[in-house]
N, C-alpha and C. Protein backbone atom coordinates (compact mmCIF):
# COMPACT_ATOMS: atom_id res chain seq x y z
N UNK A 1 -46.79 216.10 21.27
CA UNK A 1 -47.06 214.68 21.37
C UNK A 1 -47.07 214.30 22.86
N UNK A 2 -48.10 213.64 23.37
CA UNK A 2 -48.14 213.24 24.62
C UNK A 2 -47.53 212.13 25.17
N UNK A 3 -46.88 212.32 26.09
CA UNK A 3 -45.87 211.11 27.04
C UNK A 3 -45.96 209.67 26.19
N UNK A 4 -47.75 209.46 26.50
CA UNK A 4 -48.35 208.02 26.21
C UNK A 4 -48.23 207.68 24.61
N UNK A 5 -48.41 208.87 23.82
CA UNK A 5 -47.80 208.26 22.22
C UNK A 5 -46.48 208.23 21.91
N UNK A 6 -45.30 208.32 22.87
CA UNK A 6 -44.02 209.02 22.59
C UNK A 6 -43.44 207.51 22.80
N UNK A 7 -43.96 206.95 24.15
CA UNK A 7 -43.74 205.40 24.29
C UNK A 7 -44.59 204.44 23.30
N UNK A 8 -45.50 205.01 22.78
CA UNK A 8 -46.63 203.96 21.89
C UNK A 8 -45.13 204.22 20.90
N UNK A 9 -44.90 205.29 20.09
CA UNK A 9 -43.86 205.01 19.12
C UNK A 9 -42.61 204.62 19.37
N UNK A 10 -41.70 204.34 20.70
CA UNK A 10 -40.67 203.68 20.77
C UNK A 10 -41.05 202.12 21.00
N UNK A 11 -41.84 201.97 21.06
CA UNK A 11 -42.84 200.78 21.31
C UNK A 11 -42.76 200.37 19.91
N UNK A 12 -43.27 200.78 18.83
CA UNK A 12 -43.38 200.67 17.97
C UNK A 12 -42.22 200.57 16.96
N UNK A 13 -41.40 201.09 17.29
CA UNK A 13 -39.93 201.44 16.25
C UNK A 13 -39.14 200.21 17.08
N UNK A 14 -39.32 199.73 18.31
CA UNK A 14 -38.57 198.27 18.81
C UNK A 14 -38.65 197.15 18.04
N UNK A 15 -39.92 197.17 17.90
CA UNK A 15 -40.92 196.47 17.03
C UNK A 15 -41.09 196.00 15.96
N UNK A 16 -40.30 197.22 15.16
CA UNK A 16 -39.83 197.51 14.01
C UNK A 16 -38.92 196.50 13.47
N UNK A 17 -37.72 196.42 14.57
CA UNK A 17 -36.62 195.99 14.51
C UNK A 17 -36.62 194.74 14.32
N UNK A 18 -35.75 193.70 13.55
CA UNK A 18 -35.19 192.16 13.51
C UNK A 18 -35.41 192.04 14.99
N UNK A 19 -36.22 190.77 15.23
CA UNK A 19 -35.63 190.03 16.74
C UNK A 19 -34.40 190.07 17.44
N UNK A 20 -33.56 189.60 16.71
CA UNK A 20 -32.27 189.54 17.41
C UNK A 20 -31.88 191.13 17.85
N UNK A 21 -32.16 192.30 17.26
CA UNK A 21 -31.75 193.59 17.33
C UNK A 21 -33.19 193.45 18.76
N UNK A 22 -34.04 193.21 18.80
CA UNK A 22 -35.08 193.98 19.57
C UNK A 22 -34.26 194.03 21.73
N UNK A 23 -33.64 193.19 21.77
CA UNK A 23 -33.12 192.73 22.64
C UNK A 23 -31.74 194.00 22.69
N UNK A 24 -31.42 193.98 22.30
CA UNK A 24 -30.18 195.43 22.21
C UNK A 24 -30.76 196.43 22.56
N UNK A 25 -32.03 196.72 21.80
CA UNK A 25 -32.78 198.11 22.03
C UNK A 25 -33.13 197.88 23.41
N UNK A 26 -33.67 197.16 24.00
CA UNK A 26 -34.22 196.65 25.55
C UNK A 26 -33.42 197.38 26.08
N UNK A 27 -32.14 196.98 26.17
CA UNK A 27 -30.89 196.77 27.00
C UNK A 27 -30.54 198.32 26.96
N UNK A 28 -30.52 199.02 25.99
CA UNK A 28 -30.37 200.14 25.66
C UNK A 28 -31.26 201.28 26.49
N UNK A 29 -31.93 200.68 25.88
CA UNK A 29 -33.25 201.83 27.27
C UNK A 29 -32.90 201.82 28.70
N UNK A 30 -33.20 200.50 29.04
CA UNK A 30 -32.64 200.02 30.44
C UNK A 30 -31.27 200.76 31.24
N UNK A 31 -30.49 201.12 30.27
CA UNK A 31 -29.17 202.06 30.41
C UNK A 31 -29.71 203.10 30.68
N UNK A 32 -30.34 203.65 29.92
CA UNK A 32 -30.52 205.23 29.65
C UNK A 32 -31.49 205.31 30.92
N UNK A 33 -32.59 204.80 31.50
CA UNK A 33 -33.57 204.72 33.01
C UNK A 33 -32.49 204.34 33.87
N UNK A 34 -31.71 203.79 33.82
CA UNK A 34 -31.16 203.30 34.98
C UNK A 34 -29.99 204.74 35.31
N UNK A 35 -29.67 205.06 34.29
CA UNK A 35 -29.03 206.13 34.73
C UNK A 35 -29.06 207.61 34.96
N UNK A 36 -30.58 207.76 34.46
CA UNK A 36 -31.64 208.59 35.20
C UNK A 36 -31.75 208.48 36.50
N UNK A 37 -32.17 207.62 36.96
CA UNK A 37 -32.33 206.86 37.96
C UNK A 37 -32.25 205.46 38.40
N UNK A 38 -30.86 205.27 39.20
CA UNK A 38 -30.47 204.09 39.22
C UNK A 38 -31.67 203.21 40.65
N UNK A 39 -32.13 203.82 41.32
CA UNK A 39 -33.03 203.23 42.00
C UNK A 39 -34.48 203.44 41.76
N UNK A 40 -34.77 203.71 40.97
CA UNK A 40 -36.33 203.90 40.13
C UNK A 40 -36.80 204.58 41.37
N UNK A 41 -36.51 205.76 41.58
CA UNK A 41 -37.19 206.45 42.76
C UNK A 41 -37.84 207.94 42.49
N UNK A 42 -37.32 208.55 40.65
CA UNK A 42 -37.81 209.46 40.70
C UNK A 42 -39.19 209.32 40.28
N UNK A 43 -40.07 210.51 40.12
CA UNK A 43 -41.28 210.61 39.63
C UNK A 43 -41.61 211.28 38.59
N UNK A 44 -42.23 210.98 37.45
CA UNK A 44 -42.66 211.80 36.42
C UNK A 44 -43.25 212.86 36.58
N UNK A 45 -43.09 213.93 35.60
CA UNK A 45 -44.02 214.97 35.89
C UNK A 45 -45.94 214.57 36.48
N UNK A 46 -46.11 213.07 35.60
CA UNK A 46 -47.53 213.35 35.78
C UNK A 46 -47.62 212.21 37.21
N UNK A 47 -46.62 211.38 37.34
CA UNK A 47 -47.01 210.45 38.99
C UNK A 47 -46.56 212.06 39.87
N UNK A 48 -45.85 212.87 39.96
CA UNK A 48 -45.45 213.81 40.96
C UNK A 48 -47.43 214.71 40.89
N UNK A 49 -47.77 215.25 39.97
CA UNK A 49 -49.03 215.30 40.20
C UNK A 49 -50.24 214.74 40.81
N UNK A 50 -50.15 213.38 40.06
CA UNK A 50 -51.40 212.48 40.96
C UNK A 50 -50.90 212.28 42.54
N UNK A 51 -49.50 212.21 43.03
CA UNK A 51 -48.92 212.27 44.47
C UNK A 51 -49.35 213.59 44.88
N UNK A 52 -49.34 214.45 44.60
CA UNK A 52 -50.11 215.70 45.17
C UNK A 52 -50.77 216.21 45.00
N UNK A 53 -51.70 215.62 44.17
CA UNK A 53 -53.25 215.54 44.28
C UNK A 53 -53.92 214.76 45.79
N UNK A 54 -53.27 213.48 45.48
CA UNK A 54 -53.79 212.83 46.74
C UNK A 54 -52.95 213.08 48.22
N UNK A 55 -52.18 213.75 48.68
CA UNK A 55 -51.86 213.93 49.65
C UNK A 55 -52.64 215.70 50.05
N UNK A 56 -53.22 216.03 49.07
CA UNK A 56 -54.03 217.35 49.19
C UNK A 56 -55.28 216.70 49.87
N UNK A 57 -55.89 215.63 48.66
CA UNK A 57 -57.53 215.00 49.47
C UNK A 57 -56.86 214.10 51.05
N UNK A 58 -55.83 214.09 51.02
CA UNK A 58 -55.77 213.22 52.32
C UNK A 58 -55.87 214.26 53.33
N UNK A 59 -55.03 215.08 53.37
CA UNK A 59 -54.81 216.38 54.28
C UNK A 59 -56.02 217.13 54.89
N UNK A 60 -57.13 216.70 53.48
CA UNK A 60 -58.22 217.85 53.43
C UNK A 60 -59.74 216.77 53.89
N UNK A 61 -58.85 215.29 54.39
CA UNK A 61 -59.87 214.34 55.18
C UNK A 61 -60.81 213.79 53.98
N UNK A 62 -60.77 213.78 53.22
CA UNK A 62 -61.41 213.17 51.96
C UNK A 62 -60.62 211.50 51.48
N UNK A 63 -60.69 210.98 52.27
CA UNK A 63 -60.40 209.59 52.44
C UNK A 63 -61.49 208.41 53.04
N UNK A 64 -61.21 207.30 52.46
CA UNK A 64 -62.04 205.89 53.17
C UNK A 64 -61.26 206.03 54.12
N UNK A 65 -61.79 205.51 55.49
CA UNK A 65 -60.93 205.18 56.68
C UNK A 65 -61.43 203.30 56.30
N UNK A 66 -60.41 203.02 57.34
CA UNK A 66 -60.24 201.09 57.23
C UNK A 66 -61.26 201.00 58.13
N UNK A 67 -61.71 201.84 58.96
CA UNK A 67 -62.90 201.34 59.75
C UNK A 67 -64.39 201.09 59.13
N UNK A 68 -64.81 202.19 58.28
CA UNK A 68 -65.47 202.61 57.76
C UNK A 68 -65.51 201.61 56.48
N UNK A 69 -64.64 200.60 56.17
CA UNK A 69 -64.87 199.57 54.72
C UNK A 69 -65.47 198.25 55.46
N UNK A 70 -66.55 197.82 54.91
CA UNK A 70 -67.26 196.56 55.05
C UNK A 70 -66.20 195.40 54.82
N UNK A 71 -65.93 194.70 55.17
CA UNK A 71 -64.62 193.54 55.08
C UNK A 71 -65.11 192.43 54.54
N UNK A 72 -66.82 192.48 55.40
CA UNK A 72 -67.27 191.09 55.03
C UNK A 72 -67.79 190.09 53.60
């Protein structure tokens, strides 16, 4: 099951829940990320990819320069 349906179904099972419960579950998650990472600084397997993807095309000069963009 891929990342993006794993959240579509906790998404879904929140959802599930009485209102008053949906707010617990929030809070609940929020625990469990925060104490993964209490400064939201790590990276997922797939943002750590697209970050070194693009620091490869940067390296390898495959970039817009700011000079080179029309502004007007």
């Amino acid at each position: 099951m891929s990342t993006l349906a794993k959240f579509k179904e906790v998404s879904d099972l929140v959802e599930a829940l009485p209102e008053s419960e949906q707010n617990l579950a929030y809070e609940f998650i929020k625990r469990l990320v925060l104490a993964w990472d209490p400064d939201f600084t790590k990276l997922t397997p797939v943002e750590r990819k697209r970050l070194e993807d693009v620091r490869a095309d940067y390296e390898q000069g495959n970039f817009v320069s700011h000079e080179d963009v029309n502004w007007d």
